[in-house]
C-alpha atoms as a PDB file:
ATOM      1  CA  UNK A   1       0.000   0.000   0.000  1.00  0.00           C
ATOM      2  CA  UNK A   2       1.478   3.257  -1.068  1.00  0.00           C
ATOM      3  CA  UNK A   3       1.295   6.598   1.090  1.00  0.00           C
ATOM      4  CA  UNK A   4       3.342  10.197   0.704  1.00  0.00           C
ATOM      5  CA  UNK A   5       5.293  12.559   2.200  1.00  0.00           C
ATOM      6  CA  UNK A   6       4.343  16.091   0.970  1.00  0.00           C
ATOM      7  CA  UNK A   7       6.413  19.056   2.523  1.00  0.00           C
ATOM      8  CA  UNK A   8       8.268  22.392   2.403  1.00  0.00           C
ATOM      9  CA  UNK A   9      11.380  21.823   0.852  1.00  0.00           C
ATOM     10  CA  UNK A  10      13.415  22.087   4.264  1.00  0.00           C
ATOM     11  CA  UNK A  11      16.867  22.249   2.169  1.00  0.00           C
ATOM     12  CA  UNK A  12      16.017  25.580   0.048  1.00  0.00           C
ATOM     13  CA  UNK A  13      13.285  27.378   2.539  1.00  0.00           C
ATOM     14  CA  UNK A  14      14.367  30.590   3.513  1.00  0.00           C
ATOM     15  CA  UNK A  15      11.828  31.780   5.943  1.00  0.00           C
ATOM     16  CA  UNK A  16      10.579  31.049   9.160  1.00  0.00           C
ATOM     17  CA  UNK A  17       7.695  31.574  10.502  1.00  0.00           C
ATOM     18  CA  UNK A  18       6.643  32.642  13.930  1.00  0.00           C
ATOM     19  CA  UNK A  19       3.176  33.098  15.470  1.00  0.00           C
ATOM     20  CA  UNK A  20       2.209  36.304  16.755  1.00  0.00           C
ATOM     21  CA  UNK A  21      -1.491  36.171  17.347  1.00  0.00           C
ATOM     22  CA  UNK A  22      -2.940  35.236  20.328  1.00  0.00           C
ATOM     23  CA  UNK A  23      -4.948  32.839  19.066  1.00  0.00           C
ATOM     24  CA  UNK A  24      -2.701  30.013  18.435  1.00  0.00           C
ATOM     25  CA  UNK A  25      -4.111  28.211  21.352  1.00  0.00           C
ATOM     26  CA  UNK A  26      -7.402  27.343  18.782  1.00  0.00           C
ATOM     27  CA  UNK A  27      -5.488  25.095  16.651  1.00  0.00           C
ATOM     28  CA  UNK A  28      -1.687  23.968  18.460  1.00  0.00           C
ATOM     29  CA  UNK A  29      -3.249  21.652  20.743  1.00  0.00           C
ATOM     30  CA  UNK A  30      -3.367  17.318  20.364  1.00  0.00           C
ATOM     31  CA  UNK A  31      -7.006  17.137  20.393  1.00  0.00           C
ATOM     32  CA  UNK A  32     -10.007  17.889  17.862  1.00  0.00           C
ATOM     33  CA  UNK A  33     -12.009  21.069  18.860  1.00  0.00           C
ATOM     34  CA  UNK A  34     -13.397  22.129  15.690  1.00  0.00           C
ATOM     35  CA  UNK A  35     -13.675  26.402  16.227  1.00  0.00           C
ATOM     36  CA  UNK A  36     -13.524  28.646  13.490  1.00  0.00           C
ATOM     37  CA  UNK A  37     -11.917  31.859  12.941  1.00  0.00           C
ATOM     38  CA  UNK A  38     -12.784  35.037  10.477  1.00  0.00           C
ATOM     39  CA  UNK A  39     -10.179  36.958  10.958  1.00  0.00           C
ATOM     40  CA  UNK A  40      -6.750  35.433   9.586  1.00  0.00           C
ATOM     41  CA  UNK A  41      -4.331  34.316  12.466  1.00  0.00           C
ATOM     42  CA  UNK A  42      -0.946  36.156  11.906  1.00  0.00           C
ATOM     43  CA  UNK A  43       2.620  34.753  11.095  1.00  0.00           C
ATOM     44  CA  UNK A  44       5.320  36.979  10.877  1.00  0.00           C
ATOM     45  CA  UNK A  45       8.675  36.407   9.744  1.00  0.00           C
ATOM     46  CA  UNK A  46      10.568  39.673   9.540  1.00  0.00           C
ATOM     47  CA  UNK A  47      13.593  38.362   7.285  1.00  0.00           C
ATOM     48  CA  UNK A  48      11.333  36.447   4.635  1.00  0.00           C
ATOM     49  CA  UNK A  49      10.372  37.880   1.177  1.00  0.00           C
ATOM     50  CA  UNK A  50       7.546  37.273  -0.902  1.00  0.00           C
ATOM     51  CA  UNK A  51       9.513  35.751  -3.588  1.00  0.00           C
ATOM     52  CA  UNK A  52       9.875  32.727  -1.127  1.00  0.00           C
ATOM     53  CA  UNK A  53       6.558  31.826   0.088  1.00  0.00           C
ATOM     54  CA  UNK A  54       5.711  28.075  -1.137  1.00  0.00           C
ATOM     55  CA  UNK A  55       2.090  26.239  -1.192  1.00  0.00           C
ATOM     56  CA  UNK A  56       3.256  24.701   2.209  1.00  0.00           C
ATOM     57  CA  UNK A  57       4.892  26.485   5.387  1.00  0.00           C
ATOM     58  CA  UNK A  58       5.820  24.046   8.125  1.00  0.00           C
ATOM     59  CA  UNK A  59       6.723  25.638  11.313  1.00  0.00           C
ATOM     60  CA  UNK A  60       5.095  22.778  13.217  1.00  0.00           C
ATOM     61  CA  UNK A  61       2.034  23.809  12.165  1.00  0.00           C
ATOM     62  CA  UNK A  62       1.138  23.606   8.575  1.00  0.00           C
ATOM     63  CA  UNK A  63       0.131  27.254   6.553  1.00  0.00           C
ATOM     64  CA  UNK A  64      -0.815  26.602   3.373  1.00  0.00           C
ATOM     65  CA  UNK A  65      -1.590  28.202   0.117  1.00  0.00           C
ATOM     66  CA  UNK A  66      -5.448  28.572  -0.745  1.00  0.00           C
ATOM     67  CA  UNK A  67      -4.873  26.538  -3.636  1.00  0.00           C
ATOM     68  CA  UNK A  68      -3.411  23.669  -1.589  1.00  0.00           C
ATOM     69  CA  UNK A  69      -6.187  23.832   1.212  1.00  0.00           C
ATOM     70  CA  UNK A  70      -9.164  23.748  -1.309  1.00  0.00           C
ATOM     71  CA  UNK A  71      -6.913  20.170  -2.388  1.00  0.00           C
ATOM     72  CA  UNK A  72      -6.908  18.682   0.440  1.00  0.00           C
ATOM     73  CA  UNK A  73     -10.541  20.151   2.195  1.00  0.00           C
ATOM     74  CA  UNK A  74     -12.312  18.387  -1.278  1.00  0.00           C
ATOM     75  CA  UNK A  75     -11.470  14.906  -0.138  1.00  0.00           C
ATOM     76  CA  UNK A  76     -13.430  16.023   3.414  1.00  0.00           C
ATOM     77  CA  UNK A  77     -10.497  14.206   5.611  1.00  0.00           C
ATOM     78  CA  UNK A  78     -11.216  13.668   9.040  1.00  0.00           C
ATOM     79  CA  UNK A  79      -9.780  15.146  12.107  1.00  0.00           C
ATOM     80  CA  UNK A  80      -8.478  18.549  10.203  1.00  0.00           C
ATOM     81  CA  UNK A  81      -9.414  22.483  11.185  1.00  0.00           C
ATOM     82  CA  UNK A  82      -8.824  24.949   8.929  1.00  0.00           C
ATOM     83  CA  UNK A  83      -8.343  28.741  10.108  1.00  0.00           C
ATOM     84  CA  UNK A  84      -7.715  32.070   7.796  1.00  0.00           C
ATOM     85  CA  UNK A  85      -3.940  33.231   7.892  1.00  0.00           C
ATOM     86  CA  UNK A  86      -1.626  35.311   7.055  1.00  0.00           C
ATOM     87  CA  UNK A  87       1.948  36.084   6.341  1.00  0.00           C
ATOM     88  CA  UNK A  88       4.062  39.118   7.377  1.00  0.00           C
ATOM     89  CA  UNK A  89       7.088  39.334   5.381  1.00  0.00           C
ATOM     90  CA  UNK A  90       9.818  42.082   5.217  1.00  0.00           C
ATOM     91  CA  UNK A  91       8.593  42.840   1.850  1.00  0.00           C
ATOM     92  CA  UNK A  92       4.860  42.993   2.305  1.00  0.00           C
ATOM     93  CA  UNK A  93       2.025  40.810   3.164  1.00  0.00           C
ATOM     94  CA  UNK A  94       0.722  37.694   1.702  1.00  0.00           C
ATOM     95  CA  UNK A  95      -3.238  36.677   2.462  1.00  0.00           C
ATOM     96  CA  UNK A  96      -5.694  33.908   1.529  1.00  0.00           C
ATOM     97  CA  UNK A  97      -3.745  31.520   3.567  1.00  0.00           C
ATOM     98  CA  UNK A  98      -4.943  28.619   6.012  1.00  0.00           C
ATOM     99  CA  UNK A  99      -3.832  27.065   8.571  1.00  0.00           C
ATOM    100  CA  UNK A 100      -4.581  23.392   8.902  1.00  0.00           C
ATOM    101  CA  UNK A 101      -4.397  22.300  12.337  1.00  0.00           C
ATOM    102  CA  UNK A 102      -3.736  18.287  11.940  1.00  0.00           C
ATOM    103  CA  UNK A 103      -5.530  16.337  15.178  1.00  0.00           C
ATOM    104  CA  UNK A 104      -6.050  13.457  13.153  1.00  0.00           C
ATOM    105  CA  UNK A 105      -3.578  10.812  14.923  1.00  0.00           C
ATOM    106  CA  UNK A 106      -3.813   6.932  14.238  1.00  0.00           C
ATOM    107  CA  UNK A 107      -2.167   3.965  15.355  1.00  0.00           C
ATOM    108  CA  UNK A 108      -0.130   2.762  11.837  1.00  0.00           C
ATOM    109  CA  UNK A 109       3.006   2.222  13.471  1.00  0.00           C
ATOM    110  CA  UNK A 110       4.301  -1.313  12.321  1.00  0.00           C
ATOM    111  CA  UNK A 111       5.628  -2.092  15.647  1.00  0.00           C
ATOM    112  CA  UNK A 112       7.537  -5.234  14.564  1.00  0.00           C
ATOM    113  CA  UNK A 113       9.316  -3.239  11.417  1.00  0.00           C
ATOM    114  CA  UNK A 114       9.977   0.016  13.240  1.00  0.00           C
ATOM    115  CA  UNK A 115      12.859   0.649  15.844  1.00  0.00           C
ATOM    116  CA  UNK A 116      12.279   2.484  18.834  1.00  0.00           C
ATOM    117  CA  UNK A 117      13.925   3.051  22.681  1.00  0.00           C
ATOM    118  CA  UNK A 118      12.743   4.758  25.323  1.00  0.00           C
ATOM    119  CA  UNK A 119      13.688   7.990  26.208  1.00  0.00           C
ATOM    120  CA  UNK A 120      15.674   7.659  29.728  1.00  0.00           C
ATOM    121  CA  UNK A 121      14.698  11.263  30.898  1.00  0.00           C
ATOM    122  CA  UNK A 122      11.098  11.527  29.907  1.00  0.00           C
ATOM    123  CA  UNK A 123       9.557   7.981  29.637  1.00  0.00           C
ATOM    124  CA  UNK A 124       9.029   8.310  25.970  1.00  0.00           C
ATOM    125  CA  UNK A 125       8.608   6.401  22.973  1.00  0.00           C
ATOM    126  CA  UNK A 126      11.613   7.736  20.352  1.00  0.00           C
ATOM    127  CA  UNK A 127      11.138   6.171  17.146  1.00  0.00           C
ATOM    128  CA  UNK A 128      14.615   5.538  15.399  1.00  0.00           C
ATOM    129  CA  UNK A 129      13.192   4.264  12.417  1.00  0.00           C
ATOM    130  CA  UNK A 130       9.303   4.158  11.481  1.00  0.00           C
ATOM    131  CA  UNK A 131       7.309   1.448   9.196  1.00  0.00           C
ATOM    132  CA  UNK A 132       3.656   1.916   8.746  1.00  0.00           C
ATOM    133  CA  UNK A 133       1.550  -1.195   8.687  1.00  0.00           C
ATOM    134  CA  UNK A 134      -0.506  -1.796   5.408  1.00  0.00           C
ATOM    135  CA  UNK A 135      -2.883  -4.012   8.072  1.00  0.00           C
ATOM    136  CA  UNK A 136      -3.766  -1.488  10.257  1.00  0.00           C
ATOM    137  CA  UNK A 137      -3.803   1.234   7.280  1.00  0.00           C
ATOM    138  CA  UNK A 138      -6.605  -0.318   5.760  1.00  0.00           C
ATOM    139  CA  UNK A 139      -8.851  -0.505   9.050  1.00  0.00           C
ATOM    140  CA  UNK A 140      -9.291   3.013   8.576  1.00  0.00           C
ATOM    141  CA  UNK A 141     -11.908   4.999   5.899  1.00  0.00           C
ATOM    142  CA  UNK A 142     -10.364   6.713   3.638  1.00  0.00           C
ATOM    143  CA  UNK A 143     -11.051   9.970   5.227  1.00  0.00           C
ATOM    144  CA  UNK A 144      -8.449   9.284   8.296  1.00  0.00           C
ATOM    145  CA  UNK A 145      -6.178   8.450   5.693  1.00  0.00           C
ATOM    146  CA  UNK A 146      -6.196  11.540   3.490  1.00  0.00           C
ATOM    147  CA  UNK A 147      -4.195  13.647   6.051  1.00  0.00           C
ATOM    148  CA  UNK A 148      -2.698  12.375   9.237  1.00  0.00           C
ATOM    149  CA  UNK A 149       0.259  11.572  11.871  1.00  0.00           C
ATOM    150  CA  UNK A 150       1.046   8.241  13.388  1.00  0.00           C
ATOM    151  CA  UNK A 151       0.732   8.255  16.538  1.00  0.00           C
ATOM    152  CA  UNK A 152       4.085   7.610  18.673  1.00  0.00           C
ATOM    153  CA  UNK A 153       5.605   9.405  16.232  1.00  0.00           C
ATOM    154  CA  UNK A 154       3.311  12.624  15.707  1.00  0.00           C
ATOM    155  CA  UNK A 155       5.880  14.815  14.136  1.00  0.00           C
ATOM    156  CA  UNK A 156       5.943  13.376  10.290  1.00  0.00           C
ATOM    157  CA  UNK A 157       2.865  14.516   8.860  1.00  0.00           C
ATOM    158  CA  UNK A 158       1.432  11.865   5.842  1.00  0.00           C
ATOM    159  CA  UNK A 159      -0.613  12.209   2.680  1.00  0.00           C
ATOM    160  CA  UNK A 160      -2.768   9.916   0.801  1.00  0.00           C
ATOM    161  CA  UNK A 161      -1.638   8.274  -2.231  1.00  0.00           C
ATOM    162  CA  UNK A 162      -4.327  10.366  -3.775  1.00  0.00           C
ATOM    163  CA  UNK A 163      -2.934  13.536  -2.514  1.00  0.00           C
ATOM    164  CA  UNK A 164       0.450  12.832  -4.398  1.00  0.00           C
ATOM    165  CA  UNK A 165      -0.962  11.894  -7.164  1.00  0.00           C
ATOM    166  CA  UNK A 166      -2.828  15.106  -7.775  1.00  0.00           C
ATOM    167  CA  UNK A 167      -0.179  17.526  -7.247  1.00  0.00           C
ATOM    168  CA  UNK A 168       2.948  15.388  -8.525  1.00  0.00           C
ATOM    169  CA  UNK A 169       2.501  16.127 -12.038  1.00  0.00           C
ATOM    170  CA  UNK A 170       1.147  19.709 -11.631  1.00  0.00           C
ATOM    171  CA  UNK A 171       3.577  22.264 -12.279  1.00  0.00           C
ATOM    172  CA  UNK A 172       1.960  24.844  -9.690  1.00  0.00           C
ATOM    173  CA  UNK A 173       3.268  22.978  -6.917  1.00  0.00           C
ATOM    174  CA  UNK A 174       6.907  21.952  -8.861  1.00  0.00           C
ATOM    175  CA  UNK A 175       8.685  23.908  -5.490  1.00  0.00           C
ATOM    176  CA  UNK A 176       7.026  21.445  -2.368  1.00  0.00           C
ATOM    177  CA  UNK A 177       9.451  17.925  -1.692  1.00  0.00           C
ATOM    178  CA  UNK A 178       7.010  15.391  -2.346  1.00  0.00           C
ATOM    179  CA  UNK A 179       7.686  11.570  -2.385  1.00  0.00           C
ATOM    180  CA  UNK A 180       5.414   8.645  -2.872  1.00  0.00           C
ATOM    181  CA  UNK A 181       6.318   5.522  -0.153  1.00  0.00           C
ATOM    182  CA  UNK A 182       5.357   2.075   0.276  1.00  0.00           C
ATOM    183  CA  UNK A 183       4.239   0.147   3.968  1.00  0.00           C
ATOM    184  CA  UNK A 184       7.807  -1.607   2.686  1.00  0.00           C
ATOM    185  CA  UNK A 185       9.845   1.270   3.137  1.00  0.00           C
ATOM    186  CA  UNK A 186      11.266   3.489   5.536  1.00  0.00           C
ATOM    187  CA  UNK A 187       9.299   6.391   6.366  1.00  0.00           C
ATOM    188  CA  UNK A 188      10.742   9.981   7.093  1.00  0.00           C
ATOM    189  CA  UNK A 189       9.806  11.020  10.525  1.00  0.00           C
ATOM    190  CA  UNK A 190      11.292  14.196  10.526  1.00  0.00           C
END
């Protein structure tokens, strides 16, 4: 069973983003609370131009291009909140951005394929190298599987094989690092 990785390209990004609204507490939090927002939540990076703002922003949080959230928000995927943003740059502003708060954590890990140790300081699961299980993959609707994390290792954030295959050809998104994976392979948890 195939799945993707869809991301900023970490080696050539040149901003970063920080948020400075108040109102990050609505969306950075590990459980879903669907709220809305009208008002765009702010990002700000003071260094960053225009010129460098991609379809996808990852500061932890993923800001994304209209274009990309109207993508992803058509398959209806489970467990995601949108909110307006926006960007400060040094060079102006950018709007008609969204935030997509991901809450939508399942339990994929192949435990038998991955290798993990526990963390001697804080009793926690640190996952050396992840597998996802095709098995336990397909006991979820598609909808869980459109946009999610596994859970014990919540950082990597994973696409549908659907997902990929709509934006790998498309030239508009030519700038994001996107690769297409099998439950066979290694998967990035960075």
């Amino acid at each position: 069973m195939n799945y993707s990785v869809i991301t900023e390209n970490y080696f050539s990004a040149k901003t970063s983003f920080s948020c400075i609204d108040s109102r990050e507490m609505l969306y950075s939090k590990n459980n879903y609370e669907p709220t809305s927002s009208i008002n765009p939540i702010v990002w700000e990076d003071s260094n960053g131009l225009i010129k460098d703002i991609t379809h996808i922003i990852d500061n932890g949080d993923l800001c994304v291009s209209e274009e990309f959230a109207q993508l992803i928000m058509s398959f209806d995927p489970y467990g995601i909140e949108t909110y307006p943003a926006k960007l400060i740059l040094s060079d102006g502003t950018i709007e008609k951005r969204y935030i997509l708060a991901l809450n939508n954590i399942i339990d994929v890990m192949d435990r038998e394929k991955s290798i993990t140790e526990i963390s001697p300081k804080r009793n926690k699961i640190l996952v050396q190298a992840l597998y996802l299980s095709e098995e336990k993959l397909l006991t979820y609707p598609l909808e869980k599987r459109i946009l999610f994390r596994v859970k014990g290792a919540e950082i990597a954030t994973f696409y549908s094989e659907d997902i990929y295959d709509l934006i790998n050809n498309n030239e508009r998104f030519n700038e994001l690092r996107k690769i297409i994976l099998n439950t066979s392979q290694e998967a990035p948890t960075f």
